[in-house]
N, C-alpha and C. Protein backbone atom coordinates (compact mmCIF):
# COMPACT_ATOMS: atom_id res chain seq x y z
N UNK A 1 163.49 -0.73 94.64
CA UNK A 1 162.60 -1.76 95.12
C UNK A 1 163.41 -3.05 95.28
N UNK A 2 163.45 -3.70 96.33
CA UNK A 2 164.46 -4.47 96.63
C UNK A 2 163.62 -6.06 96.68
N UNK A 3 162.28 -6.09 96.83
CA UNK A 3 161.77 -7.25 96.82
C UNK A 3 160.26 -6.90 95.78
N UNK A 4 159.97 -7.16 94.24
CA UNK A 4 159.55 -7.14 93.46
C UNK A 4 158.06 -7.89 93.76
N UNK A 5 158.15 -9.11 94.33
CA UNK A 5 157.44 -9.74 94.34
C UNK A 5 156.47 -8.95 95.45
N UNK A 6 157.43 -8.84 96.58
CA UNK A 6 156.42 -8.45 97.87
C UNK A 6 155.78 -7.26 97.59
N UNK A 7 156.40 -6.65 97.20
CA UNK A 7 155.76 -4.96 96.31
C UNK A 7 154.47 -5.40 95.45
N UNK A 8 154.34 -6.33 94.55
CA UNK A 8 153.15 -6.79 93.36
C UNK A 8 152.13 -7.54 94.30
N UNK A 9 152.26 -8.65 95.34
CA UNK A 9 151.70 -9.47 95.61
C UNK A 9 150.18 -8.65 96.14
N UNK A 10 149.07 -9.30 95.60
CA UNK A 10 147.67 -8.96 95.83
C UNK A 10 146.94 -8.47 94.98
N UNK A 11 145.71 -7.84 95.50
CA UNK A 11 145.19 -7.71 94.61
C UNK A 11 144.76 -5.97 93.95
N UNK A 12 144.81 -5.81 92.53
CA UNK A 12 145.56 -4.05 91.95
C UNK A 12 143.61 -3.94 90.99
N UNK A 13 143.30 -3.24 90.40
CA UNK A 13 142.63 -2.09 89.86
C UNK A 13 143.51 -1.02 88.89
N UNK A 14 142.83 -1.32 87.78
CA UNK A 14 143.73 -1.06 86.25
C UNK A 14 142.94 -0.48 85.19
N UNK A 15 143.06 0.55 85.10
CA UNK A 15 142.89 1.05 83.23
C UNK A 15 144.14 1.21 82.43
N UNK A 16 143.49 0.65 81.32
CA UNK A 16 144.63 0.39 80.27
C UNK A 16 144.00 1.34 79.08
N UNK A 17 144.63 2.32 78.11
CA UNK A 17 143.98 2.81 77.10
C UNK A 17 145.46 2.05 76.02
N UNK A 18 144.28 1.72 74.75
CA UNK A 18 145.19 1.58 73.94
C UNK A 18 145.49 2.16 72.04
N UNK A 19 146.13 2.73 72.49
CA UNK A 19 146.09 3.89 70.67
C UNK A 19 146.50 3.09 69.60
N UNK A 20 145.86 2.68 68.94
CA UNK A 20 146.23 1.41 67.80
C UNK A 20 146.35 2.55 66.41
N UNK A 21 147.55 3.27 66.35
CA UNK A 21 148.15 4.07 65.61
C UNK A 21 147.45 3.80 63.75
N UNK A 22 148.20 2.40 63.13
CA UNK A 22 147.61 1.59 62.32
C UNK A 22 145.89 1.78 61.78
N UNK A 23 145.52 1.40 62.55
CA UNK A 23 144.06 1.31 62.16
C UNK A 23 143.32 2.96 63.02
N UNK A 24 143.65 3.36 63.68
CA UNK A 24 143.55 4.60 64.11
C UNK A 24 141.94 4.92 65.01
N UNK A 25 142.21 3.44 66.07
CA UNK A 25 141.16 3.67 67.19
C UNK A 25 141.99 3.47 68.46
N UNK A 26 140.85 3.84 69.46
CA UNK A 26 141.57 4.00 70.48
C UNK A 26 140.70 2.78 71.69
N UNK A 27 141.33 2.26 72.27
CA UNK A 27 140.44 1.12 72.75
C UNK A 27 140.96 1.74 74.54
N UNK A 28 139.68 1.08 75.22
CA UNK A 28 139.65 1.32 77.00
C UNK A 28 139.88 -0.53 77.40
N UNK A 29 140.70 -0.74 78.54
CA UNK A 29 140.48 -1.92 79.08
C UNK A 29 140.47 -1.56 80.79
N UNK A 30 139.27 -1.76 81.66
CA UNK A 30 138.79 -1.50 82.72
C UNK A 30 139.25 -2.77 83.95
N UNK A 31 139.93 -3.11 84.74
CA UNK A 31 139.52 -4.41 85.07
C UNK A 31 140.37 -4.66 86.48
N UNK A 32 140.27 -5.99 87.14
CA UNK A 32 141.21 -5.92 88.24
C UNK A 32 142.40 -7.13 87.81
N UNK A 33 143.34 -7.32 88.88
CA UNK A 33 144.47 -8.15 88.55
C UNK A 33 144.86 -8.61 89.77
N UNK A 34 145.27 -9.47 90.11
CA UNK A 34 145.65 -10.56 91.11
C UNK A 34 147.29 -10.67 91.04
N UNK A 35 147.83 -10.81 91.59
CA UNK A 35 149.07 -11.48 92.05
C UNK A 35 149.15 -12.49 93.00
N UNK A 36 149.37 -14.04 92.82
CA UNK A 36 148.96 -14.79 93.61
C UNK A 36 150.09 -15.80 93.92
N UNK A 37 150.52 -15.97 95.20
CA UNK A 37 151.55 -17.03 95.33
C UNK A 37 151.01 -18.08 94.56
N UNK A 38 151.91 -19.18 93.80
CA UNK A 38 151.88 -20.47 93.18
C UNK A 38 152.32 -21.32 94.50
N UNK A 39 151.59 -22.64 94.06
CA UNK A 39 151.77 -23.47 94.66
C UNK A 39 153.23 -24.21 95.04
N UNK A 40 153.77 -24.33 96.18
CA UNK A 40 155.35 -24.97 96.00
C UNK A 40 156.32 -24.13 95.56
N UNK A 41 156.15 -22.77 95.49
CA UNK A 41 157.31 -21.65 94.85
C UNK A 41 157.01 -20.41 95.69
N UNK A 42 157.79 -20.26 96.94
CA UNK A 42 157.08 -18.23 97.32
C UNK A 42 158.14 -17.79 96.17
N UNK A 43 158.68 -18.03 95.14
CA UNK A 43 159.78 -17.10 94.21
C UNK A 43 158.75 -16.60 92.86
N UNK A 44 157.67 -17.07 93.10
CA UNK A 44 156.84 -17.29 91.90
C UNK A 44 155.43 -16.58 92.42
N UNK A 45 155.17 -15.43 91.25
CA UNK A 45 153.71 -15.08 91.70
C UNK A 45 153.01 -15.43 90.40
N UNK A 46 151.16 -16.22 90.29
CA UNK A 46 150.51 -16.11 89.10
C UNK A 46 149.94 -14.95 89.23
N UNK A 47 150.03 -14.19 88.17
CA UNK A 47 148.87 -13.06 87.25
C UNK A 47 147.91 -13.59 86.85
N UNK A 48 146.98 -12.95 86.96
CA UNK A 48 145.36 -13.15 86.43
C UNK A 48 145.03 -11.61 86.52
N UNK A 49 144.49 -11.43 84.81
CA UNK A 49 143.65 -10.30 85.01
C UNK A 49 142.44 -10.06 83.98
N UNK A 50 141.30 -10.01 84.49
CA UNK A 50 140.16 -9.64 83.85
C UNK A 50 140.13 -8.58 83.85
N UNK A 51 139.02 -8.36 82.41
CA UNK A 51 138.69 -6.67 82.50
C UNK A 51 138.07 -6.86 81.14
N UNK A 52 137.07 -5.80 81.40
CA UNK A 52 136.05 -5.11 79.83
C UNK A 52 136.55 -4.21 78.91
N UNK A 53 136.98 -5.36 77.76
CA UNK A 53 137.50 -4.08 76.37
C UNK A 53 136.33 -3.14 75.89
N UNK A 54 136.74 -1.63 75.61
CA UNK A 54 135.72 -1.21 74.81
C UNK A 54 136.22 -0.37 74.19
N UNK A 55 135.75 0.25 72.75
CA UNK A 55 135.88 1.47 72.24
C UNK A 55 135.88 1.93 70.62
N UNK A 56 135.55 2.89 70.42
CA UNK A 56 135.70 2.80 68.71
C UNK A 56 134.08 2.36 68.17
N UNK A 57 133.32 2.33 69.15
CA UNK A 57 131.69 1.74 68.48
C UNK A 57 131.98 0.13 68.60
N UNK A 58 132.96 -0.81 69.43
CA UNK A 58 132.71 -1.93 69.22
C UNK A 58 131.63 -2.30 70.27
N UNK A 59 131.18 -3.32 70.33
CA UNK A 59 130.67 -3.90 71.63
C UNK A 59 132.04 -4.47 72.46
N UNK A 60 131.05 -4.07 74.32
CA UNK A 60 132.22 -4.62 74.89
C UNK A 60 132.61 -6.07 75.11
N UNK A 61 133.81 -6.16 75.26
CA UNK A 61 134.07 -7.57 75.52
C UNK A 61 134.69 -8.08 76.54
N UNK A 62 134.78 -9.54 77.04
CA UNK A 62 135.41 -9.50 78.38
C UNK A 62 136.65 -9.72 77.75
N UNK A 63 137.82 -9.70 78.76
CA UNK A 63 139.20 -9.97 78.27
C UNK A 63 139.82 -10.37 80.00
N UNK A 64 140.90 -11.27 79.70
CA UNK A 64 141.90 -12.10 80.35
C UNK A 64 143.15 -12.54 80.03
N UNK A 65 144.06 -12.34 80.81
CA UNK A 65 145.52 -12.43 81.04
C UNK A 65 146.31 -13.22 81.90
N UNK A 66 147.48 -13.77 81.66
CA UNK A 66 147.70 -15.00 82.80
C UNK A 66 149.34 -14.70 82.56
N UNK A 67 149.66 -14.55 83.43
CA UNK A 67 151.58 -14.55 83.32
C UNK A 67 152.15 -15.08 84.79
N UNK A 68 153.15 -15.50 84.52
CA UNK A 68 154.21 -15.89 86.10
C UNK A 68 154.96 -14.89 86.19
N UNK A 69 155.57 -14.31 87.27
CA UNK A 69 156.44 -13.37 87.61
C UNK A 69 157.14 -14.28 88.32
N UNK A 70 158.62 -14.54 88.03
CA UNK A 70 159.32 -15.10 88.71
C UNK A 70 160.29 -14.25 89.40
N UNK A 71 161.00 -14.60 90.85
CA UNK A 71 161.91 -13.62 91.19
C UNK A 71 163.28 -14.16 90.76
N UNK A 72 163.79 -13.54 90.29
CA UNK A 72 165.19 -13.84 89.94
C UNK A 72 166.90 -13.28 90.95
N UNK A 73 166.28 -12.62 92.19
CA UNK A 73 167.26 -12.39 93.03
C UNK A 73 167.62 -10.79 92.41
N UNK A 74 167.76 -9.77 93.14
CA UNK A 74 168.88 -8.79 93.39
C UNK A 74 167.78 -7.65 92.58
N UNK A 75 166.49 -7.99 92.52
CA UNK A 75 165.76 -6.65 92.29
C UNK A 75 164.99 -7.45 90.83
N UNK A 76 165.42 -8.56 90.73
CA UNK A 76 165.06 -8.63 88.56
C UNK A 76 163.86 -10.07 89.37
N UNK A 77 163.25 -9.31 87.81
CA UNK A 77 162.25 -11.29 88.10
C UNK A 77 161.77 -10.97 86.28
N UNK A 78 162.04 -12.41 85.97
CA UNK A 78 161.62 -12.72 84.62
C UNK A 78 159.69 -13.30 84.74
N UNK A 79 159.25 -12.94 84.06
CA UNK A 79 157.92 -13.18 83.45
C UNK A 79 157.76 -13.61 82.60
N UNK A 80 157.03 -14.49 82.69
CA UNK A 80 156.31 -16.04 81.79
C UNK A 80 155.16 -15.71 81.22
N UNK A 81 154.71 -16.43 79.80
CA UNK A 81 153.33 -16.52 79.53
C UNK A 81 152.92 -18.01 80.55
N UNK A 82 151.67 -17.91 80.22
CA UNK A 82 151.07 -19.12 81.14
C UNK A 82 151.32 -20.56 80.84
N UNK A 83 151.50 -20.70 79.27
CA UNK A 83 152.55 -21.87 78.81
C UNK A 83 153.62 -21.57 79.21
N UNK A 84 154.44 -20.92 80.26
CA UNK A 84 155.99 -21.28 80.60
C UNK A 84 157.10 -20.49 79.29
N UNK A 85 156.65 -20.16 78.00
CA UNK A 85 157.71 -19.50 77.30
C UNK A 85 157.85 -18.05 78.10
N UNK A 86 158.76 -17.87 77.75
CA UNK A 86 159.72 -17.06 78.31
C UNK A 86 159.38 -15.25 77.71
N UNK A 87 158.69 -14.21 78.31
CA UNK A 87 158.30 -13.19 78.02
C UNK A 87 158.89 -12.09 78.28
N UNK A 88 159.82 -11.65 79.08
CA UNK A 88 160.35 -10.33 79.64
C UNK A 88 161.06 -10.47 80.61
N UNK A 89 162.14 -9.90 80.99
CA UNK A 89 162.90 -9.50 81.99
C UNK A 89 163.46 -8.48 82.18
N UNK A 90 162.64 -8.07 83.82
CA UNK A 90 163.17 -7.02 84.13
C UNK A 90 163.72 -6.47 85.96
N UNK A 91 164.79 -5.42 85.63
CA UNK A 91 165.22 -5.52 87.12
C UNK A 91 164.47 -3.73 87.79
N UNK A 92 163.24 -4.32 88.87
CA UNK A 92 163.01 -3.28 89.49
C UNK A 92 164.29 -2.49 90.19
N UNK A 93 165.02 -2.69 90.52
CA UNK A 93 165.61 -2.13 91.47
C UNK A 93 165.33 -0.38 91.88
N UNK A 94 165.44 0.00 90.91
CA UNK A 94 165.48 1.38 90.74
C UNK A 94 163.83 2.02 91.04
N UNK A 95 162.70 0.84 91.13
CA UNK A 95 161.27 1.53 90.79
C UNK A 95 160.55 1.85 89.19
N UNK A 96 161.95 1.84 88.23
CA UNK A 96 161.93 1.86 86.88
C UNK A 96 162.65 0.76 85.97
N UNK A 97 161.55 0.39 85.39
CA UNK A 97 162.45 -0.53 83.89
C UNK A 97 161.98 -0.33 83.14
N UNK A 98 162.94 -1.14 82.00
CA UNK A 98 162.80 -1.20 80.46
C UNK A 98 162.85 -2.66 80.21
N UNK A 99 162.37 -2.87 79.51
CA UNK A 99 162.69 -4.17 78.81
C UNK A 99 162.03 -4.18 77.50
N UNK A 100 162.51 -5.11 76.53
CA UNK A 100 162.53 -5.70 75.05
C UNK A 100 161.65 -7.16 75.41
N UNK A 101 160.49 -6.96 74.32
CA UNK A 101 160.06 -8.22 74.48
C UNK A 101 160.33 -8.48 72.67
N UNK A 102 160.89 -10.32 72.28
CA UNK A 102 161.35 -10.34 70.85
C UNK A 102 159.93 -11.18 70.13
N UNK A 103 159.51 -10.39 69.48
CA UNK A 103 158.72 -10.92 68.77
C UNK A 103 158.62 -10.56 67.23
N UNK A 104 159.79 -11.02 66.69
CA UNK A 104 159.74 -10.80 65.24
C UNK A 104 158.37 -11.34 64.29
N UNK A 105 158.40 -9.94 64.00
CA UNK A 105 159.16 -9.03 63.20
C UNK A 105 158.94 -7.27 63.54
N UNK A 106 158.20 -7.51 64.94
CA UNK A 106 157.64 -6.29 65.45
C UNK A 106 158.40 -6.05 66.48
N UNK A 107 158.58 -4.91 67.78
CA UNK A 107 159.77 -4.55 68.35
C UNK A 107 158.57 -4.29 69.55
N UNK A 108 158.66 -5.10 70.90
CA UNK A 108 157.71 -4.32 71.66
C UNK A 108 158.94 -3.83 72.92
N UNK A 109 158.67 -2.78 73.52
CA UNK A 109 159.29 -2.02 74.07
C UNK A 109 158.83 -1.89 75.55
N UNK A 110 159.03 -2.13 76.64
CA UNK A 110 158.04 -1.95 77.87
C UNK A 110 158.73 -0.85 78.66
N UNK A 111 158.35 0.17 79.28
CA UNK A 111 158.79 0.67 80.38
C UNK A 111 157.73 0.58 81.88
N UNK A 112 158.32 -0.04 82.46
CA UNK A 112 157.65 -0.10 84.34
C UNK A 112 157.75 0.85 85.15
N UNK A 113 157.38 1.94 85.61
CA UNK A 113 157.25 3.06 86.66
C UNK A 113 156.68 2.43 88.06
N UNK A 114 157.29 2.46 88.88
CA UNK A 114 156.57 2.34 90.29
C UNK A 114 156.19 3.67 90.80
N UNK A 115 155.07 4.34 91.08
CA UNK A 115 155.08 5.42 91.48
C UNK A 115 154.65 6.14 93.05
N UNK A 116 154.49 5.15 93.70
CA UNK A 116 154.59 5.00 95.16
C UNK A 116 153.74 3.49 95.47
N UNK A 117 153.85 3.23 96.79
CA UNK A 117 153.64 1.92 97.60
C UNK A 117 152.19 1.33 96.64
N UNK A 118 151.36 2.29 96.42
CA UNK A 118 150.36 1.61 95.82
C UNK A 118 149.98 1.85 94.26
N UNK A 119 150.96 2.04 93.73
CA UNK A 119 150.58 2.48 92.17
C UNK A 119 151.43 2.34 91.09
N UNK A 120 151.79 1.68 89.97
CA UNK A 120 152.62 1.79 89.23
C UNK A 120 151.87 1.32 87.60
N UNK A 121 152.73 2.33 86.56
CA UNK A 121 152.75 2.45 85.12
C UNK A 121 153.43 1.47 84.67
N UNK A 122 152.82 0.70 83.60
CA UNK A 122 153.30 0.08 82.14
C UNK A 122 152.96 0.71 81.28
N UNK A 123 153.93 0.87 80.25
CA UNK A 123 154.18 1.55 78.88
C UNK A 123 154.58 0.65 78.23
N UNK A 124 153.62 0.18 77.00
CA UNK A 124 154.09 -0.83 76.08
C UNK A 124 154.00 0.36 74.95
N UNK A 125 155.35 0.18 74.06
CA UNK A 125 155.48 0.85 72.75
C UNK A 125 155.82 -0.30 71.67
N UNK A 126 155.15 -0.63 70.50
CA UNK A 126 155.00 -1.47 69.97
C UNK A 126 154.81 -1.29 68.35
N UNK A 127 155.97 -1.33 67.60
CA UNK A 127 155.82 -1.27 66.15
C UNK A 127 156.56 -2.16 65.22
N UNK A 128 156.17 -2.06 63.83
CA UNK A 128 156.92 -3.02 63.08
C UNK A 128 155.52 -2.92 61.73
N UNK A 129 156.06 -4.33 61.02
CA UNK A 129 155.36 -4.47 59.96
C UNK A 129 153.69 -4.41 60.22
N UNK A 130 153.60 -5.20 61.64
CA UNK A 130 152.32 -5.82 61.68
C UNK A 130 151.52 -5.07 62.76
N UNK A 131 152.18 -4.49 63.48
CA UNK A 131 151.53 -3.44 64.89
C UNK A 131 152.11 -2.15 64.97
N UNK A 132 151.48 -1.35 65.29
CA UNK A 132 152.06 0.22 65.79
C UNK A 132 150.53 0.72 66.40
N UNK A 133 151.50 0.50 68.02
CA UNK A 133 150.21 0.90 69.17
C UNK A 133 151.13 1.37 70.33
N UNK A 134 150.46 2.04 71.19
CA UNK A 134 151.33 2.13 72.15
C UNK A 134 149.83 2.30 73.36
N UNK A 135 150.20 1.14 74.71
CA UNK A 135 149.40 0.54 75.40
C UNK A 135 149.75 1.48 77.16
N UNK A 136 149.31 2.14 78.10
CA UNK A 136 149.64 2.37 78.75
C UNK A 136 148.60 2.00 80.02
N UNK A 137 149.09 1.25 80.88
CA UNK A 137 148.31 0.54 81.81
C UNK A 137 148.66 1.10 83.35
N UNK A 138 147.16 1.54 83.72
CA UNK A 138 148.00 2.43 85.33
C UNK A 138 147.17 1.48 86.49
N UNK A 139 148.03 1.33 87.40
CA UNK A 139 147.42 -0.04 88.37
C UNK A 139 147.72 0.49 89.93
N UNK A 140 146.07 0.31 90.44
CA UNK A 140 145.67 1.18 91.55
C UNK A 140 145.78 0.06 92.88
N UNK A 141 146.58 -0.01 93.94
CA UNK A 141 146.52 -1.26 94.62
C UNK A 141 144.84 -1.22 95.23
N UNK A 142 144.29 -2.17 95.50
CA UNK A 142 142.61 -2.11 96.02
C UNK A 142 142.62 -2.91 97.52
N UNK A 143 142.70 -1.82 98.49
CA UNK A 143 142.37 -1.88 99.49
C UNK A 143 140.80 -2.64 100.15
């Protein structure tokens, strides 16, 4: 994938299941997601994503997400939380990544699958003292 951004930009359709190993439920997150040029930057896309948590007998809840995808040239673009600290980097090139996100004292692990023009996997693997879950999010482009 040679242009990251142009590949993400618009708008995707997402289930996320998440196995919270630890406490030993399994949670659904249903919802859509945006990729949106920022103002004064085409190198820069905002994330926004809503969606309804549920599972385990809780009630549902709404939930929201906000990140920058920045392009960083030659296949890589680093991603931001919405305060601007600094969250992940990774280089599509291949259609596949990995990346390390550091959040001591826990180890989160991401792998990115592109799996054709309109569809691609996140795999968050995530353990340590305080978490052991592993999050897998599949994102449908919406025509």
């Amino acid at each position: 994938m040679t242009e990251p951004l142009r590949y993400l930009a618009g708008a995707w359709s997402f289930e996320r299941r998440l196995d919270d190993r630890r406490a030993g439920h399994v949670y659904t997150v249903t919802g859509t997601a945006q990729f949106r040029p920022t103002d004064g930057d085409a190198g820069v896309l905002a994330y926004a994503e809503t969606g309804k948590l549920s599972g385990d007998g809780q009630p549902p809840a709404d939930v929201e997400r906000h990140l920058t995808w920045h392009d960083e040239g030659d296949s890589r673009v680093l991603i931001r939380f919405a305060d601007g600290r600094e969250y992940l980097h990774l280089d599509l090139g291949s259609g596949h990544a990995e990346g390390h996100h550091p959040c001591e004292p826990d180890t989160y692990l991401v792998t990115l699958t592109v799996e054709d023009d309109d569809a691609w996997t996140e795999t968050w693997d995530v353990t340590g003292p305080a978490k052991d879950y592993t999050a897998v999010t599949r994102y449908i482009r919406r025509r």
